[in-house]
N, C-alpha and C. Protein backbone atom coordinates (compact mmCIF):
# COMPACT_ATOMS: atom_id res chain seq x y z
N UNK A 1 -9.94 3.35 18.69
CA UNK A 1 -8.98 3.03 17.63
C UNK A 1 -9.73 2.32 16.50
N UNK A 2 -9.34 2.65 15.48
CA UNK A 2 -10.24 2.26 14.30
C UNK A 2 -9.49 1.01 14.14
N UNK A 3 -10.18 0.08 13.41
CA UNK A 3 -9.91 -1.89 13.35
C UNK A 3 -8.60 -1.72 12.61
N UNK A 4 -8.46 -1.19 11.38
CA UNK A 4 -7.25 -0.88 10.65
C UNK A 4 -6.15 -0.46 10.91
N UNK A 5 -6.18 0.53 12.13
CA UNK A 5 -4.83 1.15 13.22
C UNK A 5 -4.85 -0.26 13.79
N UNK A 6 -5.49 -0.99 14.24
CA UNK A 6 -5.48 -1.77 15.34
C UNK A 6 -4.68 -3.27 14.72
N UNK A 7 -5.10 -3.43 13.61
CA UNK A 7 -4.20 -4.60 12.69
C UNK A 7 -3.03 -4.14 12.19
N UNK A 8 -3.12 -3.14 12.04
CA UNK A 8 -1.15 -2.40 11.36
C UNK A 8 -0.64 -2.07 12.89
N UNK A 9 -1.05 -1.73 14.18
CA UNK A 9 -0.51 -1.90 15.63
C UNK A 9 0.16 -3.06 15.69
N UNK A 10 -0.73 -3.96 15.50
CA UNK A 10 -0.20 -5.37 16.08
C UNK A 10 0.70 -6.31 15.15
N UNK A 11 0.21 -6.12 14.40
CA UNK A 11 1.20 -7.01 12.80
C UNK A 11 2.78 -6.21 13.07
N UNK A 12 2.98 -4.29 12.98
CA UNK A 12 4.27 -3.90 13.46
C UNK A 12 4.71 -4.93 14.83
N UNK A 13 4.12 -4.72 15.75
CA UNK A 13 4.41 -4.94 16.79
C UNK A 13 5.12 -6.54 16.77
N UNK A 14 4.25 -7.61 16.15
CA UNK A 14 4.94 -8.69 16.31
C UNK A 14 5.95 -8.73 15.27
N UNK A 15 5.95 -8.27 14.12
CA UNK A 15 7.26 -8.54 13.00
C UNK A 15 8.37 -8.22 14.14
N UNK A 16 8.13 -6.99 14.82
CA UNK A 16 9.49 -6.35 15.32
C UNK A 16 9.83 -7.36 16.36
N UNK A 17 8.96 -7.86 16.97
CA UNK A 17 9.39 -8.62 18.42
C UNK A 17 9.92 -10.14 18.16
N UNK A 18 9.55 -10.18 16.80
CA UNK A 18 9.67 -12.05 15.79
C UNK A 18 11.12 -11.79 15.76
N UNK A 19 11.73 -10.41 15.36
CA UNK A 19 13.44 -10.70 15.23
C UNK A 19 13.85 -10.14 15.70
N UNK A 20 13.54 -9.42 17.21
CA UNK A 20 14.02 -9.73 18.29
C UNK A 20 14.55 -7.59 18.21
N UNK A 21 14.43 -7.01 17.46
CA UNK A 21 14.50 -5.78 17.45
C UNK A 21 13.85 -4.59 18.14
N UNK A 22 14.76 -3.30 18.28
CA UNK A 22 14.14 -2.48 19.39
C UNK A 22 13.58 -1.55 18.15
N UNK A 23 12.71 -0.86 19.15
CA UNK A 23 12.16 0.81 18.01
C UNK A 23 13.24 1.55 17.37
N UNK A 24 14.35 1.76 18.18
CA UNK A 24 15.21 2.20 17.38
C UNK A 24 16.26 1.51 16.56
N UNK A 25 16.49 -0.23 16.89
CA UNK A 25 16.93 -0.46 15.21
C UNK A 25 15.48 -0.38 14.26
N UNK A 26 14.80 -0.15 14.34
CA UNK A 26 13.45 -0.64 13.03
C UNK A 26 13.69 0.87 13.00
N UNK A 27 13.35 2.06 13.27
CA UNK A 27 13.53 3.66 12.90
C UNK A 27 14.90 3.57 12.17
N UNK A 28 15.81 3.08 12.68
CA UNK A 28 17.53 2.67 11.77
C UNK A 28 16.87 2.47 10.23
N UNK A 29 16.29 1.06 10.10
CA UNK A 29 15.98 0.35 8.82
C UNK A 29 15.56 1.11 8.08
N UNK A 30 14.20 2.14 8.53
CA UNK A 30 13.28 2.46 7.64
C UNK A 30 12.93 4.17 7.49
N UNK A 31 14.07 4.67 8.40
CA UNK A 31 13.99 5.90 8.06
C UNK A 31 12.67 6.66 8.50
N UNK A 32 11.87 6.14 9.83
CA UNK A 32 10.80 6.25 10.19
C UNK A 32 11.05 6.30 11.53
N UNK A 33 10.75 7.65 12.43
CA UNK A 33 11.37 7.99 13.64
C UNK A 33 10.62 7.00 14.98
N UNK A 34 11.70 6.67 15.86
CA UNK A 34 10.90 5.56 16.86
C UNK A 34 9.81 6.08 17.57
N UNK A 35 9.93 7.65 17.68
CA UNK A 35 8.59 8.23 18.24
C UNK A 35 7.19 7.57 17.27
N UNK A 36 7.35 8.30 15.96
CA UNK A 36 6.29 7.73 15.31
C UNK A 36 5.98 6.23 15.18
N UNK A 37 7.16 5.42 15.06
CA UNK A 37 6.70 3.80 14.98
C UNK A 37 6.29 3.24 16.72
N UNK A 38 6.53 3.85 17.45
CA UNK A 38 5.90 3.43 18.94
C UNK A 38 4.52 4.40 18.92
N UNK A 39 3.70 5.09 18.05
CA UNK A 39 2.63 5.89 18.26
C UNK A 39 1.91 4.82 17.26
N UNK A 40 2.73 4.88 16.33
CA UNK A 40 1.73 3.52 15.09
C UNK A 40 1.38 1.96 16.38
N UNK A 41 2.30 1.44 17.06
CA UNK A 41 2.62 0.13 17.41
C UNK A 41 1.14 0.63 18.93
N UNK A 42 1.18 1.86 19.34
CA UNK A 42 0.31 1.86 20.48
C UNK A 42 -0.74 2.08 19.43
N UNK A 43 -1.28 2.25 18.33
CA UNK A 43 -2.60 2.60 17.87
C UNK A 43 -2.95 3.82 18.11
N UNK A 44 -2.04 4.75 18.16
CA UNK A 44 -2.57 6.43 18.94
C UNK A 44 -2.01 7.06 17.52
N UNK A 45 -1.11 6.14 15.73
CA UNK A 45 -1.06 6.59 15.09
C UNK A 45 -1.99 5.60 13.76
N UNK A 46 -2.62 6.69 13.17
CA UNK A 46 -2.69 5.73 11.77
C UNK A 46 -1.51 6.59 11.03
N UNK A 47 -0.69 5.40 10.36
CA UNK A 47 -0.07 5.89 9.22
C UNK A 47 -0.15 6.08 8.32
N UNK A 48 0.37 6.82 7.06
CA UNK A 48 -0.15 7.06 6.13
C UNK A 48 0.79 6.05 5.28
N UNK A 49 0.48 6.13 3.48
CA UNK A 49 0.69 4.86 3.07
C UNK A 49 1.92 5.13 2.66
N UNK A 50 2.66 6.18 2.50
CA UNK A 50 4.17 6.54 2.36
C UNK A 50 4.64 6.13 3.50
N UNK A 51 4.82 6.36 4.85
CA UNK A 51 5.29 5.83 6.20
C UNK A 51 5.12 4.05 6.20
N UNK A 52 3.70 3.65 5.86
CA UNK A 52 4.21 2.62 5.56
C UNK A 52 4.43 1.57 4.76
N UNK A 53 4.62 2.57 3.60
CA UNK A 53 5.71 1.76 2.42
C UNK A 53 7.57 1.89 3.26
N UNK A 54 7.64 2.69 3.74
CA UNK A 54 8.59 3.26 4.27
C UNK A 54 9.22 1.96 5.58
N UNK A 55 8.23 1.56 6.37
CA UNK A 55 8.41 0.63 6.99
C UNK A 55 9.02 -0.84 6.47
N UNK A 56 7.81 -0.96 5.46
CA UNK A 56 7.80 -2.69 4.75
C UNK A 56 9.27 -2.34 3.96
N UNK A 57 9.27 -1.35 3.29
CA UNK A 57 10.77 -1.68 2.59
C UNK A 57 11.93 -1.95 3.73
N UNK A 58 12.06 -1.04 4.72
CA UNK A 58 13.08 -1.12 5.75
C UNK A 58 13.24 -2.59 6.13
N UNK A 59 12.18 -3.22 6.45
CA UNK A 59 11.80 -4.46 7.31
C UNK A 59 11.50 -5.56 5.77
N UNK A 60 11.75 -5.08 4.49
CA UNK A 60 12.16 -6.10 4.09
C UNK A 60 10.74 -7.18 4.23
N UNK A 61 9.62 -6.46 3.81
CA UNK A 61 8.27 -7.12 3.91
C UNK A 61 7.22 -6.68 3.28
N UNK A 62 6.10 -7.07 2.56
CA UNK A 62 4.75 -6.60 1.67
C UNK A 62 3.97 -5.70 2.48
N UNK A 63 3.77 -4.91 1.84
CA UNK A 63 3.00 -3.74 2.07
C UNK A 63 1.79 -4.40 3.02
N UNK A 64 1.18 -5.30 2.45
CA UNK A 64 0.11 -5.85 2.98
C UNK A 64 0.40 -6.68 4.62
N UNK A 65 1.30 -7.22 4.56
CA UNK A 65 1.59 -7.87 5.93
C UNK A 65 1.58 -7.17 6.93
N UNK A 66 0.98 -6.18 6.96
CA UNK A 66 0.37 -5.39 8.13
C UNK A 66 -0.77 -5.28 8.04
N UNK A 67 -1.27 -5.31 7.11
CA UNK A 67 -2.77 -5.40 6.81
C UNK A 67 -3.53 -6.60 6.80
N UNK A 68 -2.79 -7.77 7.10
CA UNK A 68 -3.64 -8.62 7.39
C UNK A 68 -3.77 -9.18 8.80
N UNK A 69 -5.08 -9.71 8.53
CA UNK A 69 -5.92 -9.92 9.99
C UNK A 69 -5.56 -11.44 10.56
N UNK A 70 -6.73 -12.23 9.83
CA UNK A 70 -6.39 -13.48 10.14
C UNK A 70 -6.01 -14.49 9.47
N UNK A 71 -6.17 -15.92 9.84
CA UNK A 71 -6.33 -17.11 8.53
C UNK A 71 -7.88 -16.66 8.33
N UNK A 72 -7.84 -17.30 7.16
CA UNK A 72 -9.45 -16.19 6.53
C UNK A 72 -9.97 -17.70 5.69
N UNK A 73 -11.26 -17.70 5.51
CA UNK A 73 -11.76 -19.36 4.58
C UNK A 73 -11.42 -19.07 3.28
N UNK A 74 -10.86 -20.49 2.79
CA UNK A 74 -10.61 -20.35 1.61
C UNK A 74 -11.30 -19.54 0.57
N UNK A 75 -12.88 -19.61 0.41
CA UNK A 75 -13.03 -18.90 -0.68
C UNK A 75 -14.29 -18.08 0.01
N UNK A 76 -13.46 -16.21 -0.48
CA UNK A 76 -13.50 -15.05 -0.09
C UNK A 76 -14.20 -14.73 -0.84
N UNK A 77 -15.14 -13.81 -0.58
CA UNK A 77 -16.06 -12.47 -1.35
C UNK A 77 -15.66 -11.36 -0.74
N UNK A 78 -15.81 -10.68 -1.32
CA UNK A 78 -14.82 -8.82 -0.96
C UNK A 78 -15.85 -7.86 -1.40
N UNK A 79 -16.30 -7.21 -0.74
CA UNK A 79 -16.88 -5.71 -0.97
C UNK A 79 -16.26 -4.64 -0.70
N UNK A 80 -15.81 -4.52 -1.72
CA UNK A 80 -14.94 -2.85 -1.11
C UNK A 80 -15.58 -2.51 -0.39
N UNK A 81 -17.21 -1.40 -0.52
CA UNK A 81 -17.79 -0.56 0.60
C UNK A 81 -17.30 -1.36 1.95
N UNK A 82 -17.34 -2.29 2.21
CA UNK A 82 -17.03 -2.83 3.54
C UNK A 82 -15.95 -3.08 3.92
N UNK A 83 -14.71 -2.82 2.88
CA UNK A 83 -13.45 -2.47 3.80
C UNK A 83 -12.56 -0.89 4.11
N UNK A 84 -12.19 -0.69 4.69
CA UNK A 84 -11.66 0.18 5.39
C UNK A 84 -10.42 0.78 4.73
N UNK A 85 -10.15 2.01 3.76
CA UNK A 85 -9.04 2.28 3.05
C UNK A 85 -7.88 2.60 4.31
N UNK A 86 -6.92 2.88 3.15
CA UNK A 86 -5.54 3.71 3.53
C UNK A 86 -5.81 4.53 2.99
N UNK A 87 -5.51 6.10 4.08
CA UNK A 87 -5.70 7.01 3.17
C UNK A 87 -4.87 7.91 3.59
N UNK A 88 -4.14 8.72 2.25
CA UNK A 88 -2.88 9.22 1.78
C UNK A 88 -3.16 10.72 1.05
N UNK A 89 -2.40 11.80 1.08
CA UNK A 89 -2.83 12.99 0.57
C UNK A 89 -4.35 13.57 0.64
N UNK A 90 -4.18 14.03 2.15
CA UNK A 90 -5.50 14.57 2.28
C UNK A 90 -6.89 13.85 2.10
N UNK A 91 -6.78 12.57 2.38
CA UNK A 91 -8.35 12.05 1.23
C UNK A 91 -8.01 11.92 0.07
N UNK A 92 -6.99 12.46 -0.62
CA UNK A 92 -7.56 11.93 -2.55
C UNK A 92 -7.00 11.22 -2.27
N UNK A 93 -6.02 10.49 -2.34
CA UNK A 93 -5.75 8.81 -2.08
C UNK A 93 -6.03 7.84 -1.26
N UNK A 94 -7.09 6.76 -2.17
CA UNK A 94 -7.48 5.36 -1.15
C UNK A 94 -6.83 4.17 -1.39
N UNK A 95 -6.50 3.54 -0.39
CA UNK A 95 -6.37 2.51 -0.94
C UNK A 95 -6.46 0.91 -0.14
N UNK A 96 -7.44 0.37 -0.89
CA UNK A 96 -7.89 -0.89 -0.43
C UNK A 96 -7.09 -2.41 -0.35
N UNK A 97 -6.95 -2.47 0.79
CA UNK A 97 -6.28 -3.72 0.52
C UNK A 97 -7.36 -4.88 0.29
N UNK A 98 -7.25 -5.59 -0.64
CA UNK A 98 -8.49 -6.37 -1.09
C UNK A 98 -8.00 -7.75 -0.62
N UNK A 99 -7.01 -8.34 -1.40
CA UNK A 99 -6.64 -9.46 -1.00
C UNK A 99 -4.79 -8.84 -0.55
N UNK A 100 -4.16 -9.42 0.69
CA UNK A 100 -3.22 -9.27 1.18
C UNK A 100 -2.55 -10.25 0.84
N UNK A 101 -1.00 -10.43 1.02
CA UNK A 101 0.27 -10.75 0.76
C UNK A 101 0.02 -11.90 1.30
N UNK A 102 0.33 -13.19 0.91
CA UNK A 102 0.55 -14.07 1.14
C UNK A 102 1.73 -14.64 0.67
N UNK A 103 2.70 -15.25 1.29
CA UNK A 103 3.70 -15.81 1.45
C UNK A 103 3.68 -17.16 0.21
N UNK A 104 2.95 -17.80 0.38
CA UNK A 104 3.28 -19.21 -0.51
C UNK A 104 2.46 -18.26 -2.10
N UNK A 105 2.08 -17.71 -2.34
CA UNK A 105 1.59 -16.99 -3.53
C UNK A 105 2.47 -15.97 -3.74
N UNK A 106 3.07 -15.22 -3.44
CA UNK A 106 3.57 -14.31 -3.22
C UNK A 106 3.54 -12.72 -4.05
N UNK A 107 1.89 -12.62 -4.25
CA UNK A 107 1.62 -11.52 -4.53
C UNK A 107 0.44 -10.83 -3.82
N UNK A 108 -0.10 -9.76 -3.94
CA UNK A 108 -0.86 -8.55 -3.31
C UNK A 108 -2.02 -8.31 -4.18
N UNK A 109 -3.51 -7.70 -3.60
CA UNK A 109 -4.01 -6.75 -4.76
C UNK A 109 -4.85 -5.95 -3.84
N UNK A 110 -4.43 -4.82 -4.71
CA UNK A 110 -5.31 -3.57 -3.67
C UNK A 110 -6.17 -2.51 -4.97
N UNK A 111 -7.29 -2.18 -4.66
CA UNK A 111 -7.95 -1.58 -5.14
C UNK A 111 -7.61 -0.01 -4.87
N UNK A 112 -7.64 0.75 -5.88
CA UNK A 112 -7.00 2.34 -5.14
C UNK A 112 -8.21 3.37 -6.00
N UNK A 113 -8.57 4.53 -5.13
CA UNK A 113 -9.32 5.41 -5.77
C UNK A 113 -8.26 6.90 -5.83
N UNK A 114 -8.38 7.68 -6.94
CA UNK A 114 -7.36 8.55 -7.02
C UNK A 114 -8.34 9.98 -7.65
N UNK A 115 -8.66 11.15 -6.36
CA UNK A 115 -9.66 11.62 -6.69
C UNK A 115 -9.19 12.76 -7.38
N UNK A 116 -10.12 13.25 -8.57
CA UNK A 116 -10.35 14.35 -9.87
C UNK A 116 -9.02 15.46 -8.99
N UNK A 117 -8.00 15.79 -9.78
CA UNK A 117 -7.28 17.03 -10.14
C UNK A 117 -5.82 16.44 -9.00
N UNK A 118 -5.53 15.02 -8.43
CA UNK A 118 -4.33 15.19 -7.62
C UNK A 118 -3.75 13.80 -8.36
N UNK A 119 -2.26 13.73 -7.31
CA UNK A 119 -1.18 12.95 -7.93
C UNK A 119 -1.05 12.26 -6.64
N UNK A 120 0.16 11.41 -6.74
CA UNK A 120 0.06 10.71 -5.89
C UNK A 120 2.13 10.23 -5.96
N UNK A 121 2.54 10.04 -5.29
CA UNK A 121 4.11 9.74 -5.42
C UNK A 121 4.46 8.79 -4.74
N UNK A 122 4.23 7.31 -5.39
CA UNK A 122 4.77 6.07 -4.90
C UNK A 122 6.19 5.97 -4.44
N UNK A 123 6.61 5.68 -3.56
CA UNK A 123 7.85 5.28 -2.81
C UNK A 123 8.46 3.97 -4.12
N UNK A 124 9.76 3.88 -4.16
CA UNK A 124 10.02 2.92 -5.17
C UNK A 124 9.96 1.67 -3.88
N UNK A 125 9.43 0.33 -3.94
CA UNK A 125 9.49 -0.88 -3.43
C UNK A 125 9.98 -1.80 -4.29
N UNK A 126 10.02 -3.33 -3.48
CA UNK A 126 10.15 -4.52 -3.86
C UNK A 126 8.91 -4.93 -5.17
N UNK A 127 8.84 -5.83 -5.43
CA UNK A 127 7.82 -6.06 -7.22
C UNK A 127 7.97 -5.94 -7.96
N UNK A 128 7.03 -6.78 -8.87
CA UNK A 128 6.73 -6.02 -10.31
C UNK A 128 5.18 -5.37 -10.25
N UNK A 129 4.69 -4.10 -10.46
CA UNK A 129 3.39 -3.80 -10.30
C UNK A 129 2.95 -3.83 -11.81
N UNK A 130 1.55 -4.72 -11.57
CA UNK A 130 1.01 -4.47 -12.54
C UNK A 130 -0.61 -3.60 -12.05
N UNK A 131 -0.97 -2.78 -13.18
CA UNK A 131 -1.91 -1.33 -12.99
C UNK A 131 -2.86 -1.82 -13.51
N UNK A 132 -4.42 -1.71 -13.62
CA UNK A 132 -5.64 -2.20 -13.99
C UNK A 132 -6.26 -1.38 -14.12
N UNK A 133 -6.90 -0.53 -14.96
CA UNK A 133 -8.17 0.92 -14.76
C UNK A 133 -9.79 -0.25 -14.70
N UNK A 134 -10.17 0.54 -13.73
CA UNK A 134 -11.40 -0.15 -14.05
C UNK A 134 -11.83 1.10 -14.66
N UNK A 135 -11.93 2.24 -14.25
CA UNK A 135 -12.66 3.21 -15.04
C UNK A 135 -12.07 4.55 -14.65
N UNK A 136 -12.31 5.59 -15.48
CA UNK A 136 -11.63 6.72 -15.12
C UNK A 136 -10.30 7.14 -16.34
N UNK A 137 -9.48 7.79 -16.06
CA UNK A 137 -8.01 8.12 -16.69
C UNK A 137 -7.30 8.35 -15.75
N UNK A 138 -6.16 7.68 -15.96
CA UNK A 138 -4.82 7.82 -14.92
C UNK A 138 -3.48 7.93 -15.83
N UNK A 139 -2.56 8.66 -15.46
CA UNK A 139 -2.04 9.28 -15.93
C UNK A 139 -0.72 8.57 -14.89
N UNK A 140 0.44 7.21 -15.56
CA UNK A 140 1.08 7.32 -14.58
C UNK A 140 2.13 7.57 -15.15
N UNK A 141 3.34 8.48 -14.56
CA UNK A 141 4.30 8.55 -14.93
C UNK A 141 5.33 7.73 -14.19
N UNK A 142 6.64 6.94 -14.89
CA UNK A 142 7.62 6.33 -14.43
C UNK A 142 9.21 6.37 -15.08
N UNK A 143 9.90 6.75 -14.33
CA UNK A 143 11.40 7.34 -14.82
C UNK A 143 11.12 8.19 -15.65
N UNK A 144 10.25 9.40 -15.48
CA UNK A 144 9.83 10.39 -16.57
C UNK A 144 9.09 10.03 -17.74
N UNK A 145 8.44 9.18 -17.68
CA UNK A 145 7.63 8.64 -19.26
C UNK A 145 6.18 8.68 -18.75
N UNK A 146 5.52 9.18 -19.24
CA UNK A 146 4.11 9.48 -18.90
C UNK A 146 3.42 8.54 -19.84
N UNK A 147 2.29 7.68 -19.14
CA UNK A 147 1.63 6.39 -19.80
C UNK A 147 0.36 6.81 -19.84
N UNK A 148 -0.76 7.42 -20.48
CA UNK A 148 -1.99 7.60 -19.93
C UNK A 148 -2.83 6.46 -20.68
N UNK A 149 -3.51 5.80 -19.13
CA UNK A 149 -4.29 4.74 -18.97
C UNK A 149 -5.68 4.98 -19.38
N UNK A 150 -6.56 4.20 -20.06
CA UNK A 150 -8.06 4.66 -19.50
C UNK A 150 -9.09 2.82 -19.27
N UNK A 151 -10.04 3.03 -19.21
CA UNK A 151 -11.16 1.99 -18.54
C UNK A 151 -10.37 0.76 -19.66
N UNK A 152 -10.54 -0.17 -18.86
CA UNK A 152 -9.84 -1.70 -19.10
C UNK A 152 -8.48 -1.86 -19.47
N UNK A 153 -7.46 -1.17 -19.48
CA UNK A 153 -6.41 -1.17 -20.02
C UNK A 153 -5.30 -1.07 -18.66
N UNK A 154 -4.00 -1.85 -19.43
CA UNK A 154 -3.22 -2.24 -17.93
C UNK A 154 -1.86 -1.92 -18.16
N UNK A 155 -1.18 -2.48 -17.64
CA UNK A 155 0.67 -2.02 -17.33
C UNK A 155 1.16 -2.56 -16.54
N UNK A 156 2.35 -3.14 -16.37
CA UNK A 156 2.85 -3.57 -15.44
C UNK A 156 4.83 -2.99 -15.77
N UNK A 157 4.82 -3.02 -14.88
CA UNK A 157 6.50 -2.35 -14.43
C UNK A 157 7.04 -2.52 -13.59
N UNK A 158 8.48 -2.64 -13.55
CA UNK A 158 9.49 -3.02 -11.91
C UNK A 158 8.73 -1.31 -10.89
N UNK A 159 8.78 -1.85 -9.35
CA UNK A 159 8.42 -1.25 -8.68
C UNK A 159 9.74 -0.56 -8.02
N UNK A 160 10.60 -1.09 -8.43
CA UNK A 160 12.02 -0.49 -7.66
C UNK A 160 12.31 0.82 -8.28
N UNK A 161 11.24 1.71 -8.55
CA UNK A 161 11.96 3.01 -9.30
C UNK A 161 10.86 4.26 -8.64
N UNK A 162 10.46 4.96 -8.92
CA UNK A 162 9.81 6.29 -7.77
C UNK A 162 8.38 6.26 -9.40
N UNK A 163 7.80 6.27 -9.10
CA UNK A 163 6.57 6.25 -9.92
C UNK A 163 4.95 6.65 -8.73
N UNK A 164 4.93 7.74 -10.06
CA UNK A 164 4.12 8.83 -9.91
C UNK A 164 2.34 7.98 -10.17
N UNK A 165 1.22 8.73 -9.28
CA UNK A 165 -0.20 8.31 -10.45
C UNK A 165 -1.01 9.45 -10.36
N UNK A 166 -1.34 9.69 -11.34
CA UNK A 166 -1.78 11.11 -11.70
C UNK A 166 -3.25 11.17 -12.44
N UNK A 167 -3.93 12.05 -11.70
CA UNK A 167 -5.65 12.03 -12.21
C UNK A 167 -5.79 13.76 -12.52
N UNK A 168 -5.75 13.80 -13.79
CA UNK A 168 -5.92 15.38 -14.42
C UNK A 168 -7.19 15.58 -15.02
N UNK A 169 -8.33 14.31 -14.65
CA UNK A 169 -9.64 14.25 -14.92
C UNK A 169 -10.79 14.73 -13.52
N UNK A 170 -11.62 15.58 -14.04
CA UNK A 170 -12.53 15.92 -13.20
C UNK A 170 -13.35 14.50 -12.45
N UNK A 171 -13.04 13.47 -12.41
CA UNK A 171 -13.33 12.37 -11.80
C UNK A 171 -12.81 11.56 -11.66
N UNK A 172 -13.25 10.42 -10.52
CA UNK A 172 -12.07 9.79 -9.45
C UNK A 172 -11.70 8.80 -10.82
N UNK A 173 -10.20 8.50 -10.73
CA UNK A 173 -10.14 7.40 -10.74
C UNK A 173 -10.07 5.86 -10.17
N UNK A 174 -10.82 4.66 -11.03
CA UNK A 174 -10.51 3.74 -10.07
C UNK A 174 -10.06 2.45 -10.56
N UNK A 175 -8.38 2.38 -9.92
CA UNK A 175 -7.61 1.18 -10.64
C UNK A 175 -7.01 -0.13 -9.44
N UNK A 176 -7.17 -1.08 -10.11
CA UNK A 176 -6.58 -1.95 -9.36
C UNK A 176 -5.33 -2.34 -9.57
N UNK A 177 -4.24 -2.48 -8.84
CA UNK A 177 -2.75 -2.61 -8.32
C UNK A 177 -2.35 -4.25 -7.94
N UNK A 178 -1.79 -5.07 -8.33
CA UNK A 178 -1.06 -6.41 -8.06
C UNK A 178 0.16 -6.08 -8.04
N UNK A 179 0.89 -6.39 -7.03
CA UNK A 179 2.19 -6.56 -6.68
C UNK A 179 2.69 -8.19 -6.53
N UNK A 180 3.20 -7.90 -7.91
CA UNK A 180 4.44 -9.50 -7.57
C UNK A 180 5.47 -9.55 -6.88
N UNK A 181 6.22 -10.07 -5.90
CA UNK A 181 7.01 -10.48 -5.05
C UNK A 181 7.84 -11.69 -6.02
N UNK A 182 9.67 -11.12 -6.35
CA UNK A 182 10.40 -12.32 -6.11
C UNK A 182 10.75 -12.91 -5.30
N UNK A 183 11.18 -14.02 -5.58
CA UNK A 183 11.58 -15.44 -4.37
C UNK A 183 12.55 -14.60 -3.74
C-alpha cells in the first residue's frame, strides 16, 4: 500500500468512528458507495480526487484532513519531488497537498500540475479558492465565464459552484490552489 492510501485509510477510518457512524450512513452523506469507502478505509483503494472531494463535502470536512499525517515541527520545508500526488484523469491531473488543513488557520494549499491538451472538473465544495499560475496557461472556467490565467497571475472565487481547469497549451500547467474555510 502506498503511504498516501495508507493516510487517507486511516484519517477516513477515524473521522467515521469519531461520530460514531457506519459505512453505510457515510455512503448516505456522500454519495460514495460503502463498497468503495470500505476498499478506500482497507487501503486496497486509492481514490481519486473527485471521490474524495465527494467524501469531505458529505462529512462536512477539508479536502486535506485526510491527507494529513502527523503533528509536524513548526517550521516546514516542502519539496514537491518528495511528496506523493493525487492523481485524477488518467495522470493529467496532480495534485499536491503541500501544506494541509488546519483547523485553528483554517485554510489549505496544494500545488496542482494540469498536463498539455486536458481539463479537469472540480466538484463544487466548501471555500473561497484562490488560483496562483506559477507558470504555464490555464484556462479556468466558472458558471460559464472563461478566465485565462498565465505565469504570476491569480483569482480567487467562491468554491460552492462546479468550476472547470483547463490546459489547451502544449505544456503542463503549474498552479497553486488555497482554500479558505469559513468559521
Amino acid at each position: 500500500m502506498e503511504f498516501i492510501q495508507e493516510v487517507i485509510a486511516n484519517n477516513l477510518a477515524k473521522m467515521r468512528k469519531k461520530r460514531g457512524l457506519s459505512l453505510d450512513s457515510v455512503a448516505e452523506l456522500t454519495g460514495v458507495s460503502k463498497a468503495m469507502l470500505a476498499q478506500i478505509e482497507n487501503g486496497k483503494s486509492n481514490p481519486t480526487v473527485t471521490t474524495l472531494w465527494k467524501i469531505a463535502n458529505g462529512l462536512q470536512v477539508s479536502f486535506s484532513a485526510f491527507l494529513k499525517e502527523t503533528d509536524k515541527p513548526q517550521i516546514e520545508k516542502i519539496n514537491i519531488n518528495q511528496l506523493n500526488p493525487l492523481i485524477d484523469d488518467d495522470g493529467n491531473y496532480l495534485v499536491y497537498s503541500v501544506f494541509p488543513f488546519h483547523p485553528e488557520k483554517k485554510f489549505e494549499i496544494f500545488t496542482v500540475d494540469l498536463k498539455p491538451g486536458f481539463s479537469h472538473i472540480s466538484e463544487k465544495h466548501l471555500g473561497e479558492e484562490y488560483v496562483l499560475i506559477q507558470h504555464g496557461v490555464l484556462t479556468l472556467e466558472v458558471q460559464g465565464e472563461k478566465f485565462e490565467l498565465t505565469n504570476d497571475e491569480t483569482i480567487k472565487f467562491n468554491a460552492n459552484i462546479e468550476h472547470m481547469y483547463i490546459n489547451s497549451s502544449d505544456e503542463t500547467v503549474r498552479f497553486y490552489v488555497i482554500i479558505s474555510y469559513p468559521d
